[in-house]
PDB file of N, CA and C in Angstrom:
ATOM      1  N   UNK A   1       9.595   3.267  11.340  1.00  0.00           N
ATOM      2  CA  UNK A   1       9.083   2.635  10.147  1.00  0.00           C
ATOM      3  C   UNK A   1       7.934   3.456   9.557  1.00  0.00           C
ATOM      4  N   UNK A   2       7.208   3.192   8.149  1.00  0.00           N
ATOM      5  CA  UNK A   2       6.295   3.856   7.967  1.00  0.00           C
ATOM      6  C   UNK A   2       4.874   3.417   7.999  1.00  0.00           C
ATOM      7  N   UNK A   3       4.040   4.220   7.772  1.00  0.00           N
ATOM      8  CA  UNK A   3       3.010   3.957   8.072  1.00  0.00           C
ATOM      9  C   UNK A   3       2.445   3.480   7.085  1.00  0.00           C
ATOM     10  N   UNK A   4       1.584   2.689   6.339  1.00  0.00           N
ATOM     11  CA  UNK A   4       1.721   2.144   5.089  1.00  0.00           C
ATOM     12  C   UNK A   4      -0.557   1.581   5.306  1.00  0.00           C
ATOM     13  N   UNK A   5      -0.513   2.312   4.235  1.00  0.00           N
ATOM     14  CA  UNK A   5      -2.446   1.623   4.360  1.00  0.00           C
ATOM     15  C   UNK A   5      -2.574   0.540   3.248  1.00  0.00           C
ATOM     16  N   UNK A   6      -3.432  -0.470   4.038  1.00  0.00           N
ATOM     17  CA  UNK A   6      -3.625  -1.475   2.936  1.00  0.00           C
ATOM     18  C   UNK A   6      -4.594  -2.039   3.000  1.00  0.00           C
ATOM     19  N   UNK A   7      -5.452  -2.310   1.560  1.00  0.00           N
ATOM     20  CA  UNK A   7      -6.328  -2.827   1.314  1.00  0.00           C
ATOM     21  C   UNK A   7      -7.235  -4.115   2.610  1.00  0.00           C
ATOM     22  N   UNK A   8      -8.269  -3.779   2.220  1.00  0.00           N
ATOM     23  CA  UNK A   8      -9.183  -4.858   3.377  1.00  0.00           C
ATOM     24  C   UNK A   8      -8.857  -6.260   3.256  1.00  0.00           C
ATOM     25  N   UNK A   9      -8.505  -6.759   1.921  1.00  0.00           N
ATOM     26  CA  UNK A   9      -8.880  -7.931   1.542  1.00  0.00           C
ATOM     27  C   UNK A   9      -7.036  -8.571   1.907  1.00  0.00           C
ATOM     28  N   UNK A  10      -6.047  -7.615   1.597  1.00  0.00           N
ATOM     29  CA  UNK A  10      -4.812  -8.619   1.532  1.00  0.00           C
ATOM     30  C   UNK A  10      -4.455  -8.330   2.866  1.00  0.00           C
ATOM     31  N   UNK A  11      -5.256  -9.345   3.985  1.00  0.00           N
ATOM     32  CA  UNK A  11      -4.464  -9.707   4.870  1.00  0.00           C
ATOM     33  C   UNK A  11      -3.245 -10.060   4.855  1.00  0.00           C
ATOM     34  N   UNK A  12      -2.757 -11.127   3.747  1.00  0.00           N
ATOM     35  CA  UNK A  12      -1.419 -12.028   4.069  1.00  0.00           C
ATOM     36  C   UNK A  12       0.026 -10.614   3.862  1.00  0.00           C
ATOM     37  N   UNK A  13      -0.234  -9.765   3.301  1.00  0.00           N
ATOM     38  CA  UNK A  13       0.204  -8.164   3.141  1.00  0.00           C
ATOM     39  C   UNK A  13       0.492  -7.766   4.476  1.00  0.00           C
ATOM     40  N   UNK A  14      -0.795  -7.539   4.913  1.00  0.00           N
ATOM     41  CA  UNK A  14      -0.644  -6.886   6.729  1.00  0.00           C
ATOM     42  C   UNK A  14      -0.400  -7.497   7.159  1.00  0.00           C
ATOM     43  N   UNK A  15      -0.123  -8.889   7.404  1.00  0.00           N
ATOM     44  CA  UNK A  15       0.579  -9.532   8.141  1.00  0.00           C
ATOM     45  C   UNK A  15       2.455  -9.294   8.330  1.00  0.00           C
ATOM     46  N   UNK A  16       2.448  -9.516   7.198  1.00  0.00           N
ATOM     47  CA  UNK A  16       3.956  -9.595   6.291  1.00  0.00           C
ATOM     48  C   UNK A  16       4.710  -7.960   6.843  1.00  0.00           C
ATOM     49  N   UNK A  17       3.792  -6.826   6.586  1.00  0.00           N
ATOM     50  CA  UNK A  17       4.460  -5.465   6.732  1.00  0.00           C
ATOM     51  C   UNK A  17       4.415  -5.133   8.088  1.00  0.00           C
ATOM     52  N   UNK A  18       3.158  -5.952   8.750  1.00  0.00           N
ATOM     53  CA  UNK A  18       3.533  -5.744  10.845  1.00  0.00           C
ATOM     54  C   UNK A  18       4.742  -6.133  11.397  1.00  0.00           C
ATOM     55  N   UNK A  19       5.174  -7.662  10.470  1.00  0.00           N
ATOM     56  CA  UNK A  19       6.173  -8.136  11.290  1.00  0.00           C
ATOM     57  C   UNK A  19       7.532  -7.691  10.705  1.00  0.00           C
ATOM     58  N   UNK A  20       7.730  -6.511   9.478  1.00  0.00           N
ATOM     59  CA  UNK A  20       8.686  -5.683   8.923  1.00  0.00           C
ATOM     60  C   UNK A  20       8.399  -4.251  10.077  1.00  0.00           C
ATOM     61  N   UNK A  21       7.454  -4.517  11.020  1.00  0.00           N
ATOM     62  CA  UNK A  21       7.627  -3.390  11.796  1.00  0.00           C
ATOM     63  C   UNK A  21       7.213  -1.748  11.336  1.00  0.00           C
ATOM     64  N   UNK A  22       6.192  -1.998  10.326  1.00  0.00           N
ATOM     65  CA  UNK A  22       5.531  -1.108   9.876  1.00  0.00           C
ATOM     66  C   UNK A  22       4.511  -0.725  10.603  1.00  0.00           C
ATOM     67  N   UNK A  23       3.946   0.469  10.861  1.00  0.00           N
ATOM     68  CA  UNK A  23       2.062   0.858  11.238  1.00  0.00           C
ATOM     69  C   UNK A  23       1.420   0.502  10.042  1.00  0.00           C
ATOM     70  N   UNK A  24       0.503  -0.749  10.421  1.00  0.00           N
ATOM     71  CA  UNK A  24      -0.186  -1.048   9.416  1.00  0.00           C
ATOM     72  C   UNK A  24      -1.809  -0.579   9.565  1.00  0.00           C
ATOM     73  N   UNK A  25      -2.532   0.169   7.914  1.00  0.00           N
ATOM     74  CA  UNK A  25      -3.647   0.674   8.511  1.00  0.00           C
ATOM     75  C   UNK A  25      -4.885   0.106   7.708  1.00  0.00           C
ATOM     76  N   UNK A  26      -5.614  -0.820   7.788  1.00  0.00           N
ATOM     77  CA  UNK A  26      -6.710  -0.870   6.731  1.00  0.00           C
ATOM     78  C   UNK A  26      -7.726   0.297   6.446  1.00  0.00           C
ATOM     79  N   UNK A  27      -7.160   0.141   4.847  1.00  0.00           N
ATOM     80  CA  UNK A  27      -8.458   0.946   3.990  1.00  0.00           C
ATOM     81  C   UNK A  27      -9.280   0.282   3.721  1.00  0.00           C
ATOM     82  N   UNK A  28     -10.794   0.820   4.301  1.00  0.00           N
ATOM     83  CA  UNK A  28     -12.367   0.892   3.968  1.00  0.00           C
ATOM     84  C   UNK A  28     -12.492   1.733   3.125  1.00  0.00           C
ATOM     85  N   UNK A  29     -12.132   3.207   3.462  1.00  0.00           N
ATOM     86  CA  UNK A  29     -12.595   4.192   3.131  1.00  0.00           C
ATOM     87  C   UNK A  29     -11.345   5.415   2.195  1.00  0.00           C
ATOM     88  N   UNK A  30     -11.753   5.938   1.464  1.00  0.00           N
ATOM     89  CA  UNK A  30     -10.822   7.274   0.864  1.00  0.00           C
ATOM     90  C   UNK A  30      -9.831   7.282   1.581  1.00  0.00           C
ATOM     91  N   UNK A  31     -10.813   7.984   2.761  1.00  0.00           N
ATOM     92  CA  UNK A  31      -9.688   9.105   3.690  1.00  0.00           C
ATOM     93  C   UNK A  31      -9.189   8.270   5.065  1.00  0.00           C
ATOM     94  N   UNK A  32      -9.030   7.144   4.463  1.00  0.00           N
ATOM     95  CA  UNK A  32      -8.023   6.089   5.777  1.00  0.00           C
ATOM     96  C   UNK A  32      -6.769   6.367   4.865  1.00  0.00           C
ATOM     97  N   UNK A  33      -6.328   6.853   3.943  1.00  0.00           N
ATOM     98  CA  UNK A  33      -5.264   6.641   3.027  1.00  0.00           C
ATOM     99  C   UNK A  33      -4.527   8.227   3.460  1.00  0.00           C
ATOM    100  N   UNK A  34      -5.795   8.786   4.621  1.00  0.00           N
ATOM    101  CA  UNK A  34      -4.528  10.353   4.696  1.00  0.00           C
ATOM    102  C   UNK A  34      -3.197   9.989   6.250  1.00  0.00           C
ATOM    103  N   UNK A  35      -2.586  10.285   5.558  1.00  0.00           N
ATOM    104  CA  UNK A  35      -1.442  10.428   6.566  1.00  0.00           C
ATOM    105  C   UNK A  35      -0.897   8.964   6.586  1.00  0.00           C
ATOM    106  N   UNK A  36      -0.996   8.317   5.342  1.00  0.00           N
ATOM    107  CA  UNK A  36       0.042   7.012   4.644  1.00  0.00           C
ATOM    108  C   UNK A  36       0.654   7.676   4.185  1.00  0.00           C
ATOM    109  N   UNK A  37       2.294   6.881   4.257  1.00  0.00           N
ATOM    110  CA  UNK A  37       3.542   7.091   3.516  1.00  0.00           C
ATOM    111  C   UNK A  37       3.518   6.371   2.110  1.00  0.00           C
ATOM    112  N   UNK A  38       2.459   5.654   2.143  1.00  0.00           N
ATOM    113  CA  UNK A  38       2.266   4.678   0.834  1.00  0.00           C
ATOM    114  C   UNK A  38       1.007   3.409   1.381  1.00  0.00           C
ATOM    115  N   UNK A  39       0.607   3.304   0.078  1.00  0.00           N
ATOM    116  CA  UNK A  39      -1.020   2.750   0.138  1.00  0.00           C
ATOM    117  C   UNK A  39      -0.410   1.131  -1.049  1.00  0.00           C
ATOM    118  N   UNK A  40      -1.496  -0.175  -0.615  1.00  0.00           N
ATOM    119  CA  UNK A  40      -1.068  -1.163  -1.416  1.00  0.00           C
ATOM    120  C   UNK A  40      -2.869  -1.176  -1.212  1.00  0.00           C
ATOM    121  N   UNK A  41      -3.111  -1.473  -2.677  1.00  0.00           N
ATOM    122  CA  UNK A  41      -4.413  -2.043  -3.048  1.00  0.00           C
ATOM    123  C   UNK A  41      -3.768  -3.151  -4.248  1.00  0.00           C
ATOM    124  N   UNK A  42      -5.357  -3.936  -4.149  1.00  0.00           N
ATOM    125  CA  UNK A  42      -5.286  -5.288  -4.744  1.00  0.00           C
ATOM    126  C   UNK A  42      -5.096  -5.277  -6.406  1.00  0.00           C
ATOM    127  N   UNK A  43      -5.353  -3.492  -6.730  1.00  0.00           N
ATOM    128  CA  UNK A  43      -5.242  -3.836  -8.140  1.00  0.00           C
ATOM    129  C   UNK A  43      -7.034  -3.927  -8.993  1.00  0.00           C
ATOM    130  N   UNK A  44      -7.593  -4.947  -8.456  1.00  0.00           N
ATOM    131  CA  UNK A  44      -8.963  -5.827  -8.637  1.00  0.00           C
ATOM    132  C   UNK A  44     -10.066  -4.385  -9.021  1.00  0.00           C
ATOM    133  N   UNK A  45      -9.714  -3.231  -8.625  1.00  0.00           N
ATOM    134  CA  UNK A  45     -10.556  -2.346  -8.701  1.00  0.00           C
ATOM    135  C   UNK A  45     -10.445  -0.778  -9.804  1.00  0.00           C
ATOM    136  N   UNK A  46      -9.374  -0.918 -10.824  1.00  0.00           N
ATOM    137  CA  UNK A  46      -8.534  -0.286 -11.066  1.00  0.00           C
ATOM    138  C   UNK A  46      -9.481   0.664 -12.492  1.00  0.00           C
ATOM    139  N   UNK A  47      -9.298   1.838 -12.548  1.00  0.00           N
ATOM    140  CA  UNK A  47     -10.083   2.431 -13.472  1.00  0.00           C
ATOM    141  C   UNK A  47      -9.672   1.855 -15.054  1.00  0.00           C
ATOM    142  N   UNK A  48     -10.946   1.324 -15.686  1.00  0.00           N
ATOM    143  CA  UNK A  48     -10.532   0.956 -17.024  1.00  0.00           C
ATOM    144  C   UNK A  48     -10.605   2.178 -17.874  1.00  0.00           C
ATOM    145  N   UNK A  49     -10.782   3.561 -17.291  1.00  0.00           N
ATOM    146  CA  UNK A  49     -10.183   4.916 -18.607  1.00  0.00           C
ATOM    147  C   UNK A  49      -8.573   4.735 -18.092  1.00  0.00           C
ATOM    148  N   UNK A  50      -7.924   4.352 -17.038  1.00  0.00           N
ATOM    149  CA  UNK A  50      -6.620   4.910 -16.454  1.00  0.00           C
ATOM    150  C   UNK A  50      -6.494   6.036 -15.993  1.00  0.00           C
ATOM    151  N   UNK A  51      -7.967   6.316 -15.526  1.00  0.00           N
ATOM    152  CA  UNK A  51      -7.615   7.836 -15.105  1.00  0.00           C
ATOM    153  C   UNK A  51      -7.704   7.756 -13.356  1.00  0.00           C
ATOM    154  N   UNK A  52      -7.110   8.373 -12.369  1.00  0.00           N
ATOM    155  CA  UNK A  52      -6.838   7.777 -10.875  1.00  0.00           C
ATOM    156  C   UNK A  52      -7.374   9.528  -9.937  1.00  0.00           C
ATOM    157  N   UNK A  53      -7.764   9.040  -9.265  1.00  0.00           N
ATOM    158  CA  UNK A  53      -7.637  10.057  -8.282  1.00  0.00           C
ATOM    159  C   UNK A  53      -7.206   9.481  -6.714  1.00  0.00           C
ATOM    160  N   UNK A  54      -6.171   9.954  -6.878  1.00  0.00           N
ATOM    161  CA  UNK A  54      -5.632   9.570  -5.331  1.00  0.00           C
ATOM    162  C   UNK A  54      -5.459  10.966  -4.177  1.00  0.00           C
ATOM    163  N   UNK A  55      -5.699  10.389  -2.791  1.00  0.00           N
ATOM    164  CA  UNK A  55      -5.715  11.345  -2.121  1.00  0.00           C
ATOM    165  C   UNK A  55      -4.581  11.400  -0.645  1.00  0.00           C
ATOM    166  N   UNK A  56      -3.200  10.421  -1.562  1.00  0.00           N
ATOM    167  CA  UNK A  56      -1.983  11.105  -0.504  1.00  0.00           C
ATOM    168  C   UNK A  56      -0.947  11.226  -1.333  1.00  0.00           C
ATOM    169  N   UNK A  57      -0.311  11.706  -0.619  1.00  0.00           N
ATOM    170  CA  UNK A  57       1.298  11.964  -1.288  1.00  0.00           C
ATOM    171  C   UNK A  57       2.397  10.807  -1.262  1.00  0.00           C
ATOM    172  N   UNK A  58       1.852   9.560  -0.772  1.00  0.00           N
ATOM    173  CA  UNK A  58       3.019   8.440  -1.038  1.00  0.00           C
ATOM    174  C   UNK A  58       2.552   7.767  -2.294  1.00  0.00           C
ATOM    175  N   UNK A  59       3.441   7.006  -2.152  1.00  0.00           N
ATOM    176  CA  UNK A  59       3.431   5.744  -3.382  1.00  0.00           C
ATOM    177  C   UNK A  59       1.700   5.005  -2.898  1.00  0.00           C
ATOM    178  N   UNK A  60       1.186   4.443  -4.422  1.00  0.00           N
ATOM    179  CA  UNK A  60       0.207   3.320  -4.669  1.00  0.00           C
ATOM    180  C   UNK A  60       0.797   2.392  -5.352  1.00  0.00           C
ATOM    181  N   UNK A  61       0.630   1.159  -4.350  1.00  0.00           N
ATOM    182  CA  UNK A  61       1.419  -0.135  -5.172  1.00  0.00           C
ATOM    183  C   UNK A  61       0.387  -1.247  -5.460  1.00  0.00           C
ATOM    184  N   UNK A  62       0.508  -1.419  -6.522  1.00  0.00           N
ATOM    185  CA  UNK A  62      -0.671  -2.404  -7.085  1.00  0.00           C
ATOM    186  C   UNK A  62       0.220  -3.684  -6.765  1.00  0.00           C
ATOM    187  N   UNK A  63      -0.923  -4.475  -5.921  1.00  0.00           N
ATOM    188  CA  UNK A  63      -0.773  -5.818  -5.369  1.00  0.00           C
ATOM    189  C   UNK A  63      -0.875  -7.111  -6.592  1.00  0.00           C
ATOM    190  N   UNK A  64      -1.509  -6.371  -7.587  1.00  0.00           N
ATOM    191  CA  UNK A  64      -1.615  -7.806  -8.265  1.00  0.00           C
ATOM    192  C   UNK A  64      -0.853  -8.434  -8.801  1.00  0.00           C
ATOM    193  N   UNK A  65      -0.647  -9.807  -8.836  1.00  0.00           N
ATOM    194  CA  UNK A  65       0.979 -10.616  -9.439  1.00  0.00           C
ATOM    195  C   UNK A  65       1.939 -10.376  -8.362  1.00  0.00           C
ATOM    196  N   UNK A  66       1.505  -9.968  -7.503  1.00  0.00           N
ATOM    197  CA  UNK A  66       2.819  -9.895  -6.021  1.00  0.00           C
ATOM    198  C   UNK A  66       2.515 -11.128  -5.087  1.00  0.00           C
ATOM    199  N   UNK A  67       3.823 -10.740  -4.396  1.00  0.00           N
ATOM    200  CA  UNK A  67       3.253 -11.741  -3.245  1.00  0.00           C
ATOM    201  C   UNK A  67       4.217 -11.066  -1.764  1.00  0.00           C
ATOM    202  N   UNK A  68       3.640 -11.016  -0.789  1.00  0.00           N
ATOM    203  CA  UNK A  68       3.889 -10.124   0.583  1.00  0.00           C
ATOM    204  C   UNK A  68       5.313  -9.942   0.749  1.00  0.00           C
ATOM    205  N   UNK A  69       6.159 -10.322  -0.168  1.00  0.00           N
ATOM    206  CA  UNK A  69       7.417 -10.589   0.041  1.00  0.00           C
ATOM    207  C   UNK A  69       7.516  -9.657  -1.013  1.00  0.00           C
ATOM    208  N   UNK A  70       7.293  -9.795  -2.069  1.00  0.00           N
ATOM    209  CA  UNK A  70       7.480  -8.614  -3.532  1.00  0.00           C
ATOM    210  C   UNK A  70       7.172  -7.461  -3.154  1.00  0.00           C
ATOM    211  N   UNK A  71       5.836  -6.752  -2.088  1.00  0.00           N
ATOM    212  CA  UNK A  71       5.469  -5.706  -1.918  1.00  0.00           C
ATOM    213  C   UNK A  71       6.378  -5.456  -0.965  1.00  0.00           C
ATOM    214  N   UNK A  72       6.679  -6.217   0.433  1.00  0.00           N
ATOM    215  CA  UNK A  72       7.392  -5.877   1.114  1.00  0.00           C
ATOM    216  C   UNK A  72       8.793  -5.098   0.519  1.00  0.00           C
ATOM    217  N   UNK A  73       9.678  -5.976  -0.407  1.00  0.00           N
ATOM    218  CA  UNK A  73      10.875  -5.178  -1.057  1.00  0.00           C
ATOM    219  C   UNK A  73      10.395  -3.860  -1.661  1.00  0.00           C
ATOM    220  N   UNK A  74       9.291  -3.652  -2.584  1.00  0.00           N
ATOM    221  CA  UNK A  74       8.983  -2.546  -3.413  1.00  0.00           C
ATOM    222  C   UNK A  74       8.820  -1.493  -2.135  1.00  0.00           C
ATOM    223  N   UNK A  75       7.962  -1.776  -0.735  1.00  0.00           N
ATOM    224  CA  UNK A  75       8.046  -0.507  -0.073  1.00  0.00           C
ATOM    225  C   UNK A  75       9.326  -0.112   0.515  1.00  0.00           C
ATOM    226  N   UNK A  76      10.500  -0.818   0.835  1.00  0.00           N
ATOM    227  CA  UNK A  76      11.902  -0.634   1.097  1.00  0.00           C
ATOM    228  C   UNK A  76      12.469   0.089  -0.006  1.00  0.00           C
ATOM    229  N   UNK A  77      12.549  -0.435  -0.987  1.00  0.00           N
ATOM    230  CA  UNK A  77      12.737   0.410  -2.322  1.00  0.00           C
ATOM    231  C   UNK A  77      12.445   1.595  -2.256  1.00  0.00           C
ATOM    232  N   UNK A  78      10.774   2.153  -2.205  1.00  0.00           N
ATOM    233  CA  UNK A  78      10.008   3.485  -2.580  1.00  0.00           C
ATOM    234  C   UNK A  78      10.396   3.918  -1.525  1.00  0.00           C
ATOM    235  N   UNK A  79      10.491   3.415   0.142  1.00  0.00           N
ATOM    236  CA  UNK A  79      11.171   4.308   1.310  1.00  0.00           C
ATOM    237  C   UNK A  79      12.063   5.154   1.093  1.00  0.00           C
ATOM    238  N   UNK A  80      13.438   4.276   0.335  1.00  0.00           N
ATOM    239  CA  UNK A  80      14.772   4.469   0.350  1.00  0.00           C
ATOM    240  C   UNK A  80      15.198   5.457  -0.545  1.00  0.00           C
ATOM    241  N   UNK A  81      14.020   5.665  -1.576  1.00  0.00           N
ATOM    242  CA  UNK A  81      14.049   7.060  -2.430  1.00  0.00           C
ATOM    243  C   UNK A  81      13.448   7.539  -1.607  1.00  0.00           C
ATOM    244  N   UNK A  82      13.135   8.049  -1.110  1.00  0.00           N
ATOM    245  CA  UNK A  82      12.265   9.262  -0.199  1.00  0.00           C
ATOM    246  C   UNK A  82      13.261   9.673   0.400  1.00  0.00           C
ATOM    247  N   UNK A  83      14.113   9.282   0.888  1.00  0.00           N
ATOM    248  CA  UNK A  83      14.866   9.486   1.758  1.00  0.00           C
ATOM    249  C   UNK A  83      15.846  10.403   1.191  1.00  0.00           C
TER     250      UNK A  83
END
């Protein structure tokens, strides 16, 4: 499965992607996001120019308007292209 970093705050997320049998990793920090296959933040923090600096090579899935079941499918989805 992959390794997938996620936000501090959406527990009900890490819950949901442990028991899909994912490595689940909370982000505090930047560089907890190196060596994710894909990162889920809450959204809540999001640059109002739209301008992003991210620092891995998977997918960022904005949590907001989801629910652990919506993100869960979207990372099966973004997996299944990788592949």
């Amino acid at each position: 499965m992959a390794r997938i970093g996620v936000e501090e705050s959406l527990t009900d997320v890490q819950q949901k992607l442990q028991e899909d049998g994912h490595e689940v990793i909370t982000l505090r920090q930047e560089q907890d996001a190196n060596g994710c296959d894909c990162c889920i933040v809450s959204g809540q923090d999001q640059n109002m120019m739209g301008m992003q600096d991210t620092s891995i090579q998977g997918a960022v899935i904005s949590a907001q308007g989801l629910s652990a079941n919506d993100i869960s499918q979207e990372i099966q989805q973004r997996l299944q292209q990788q592949q």
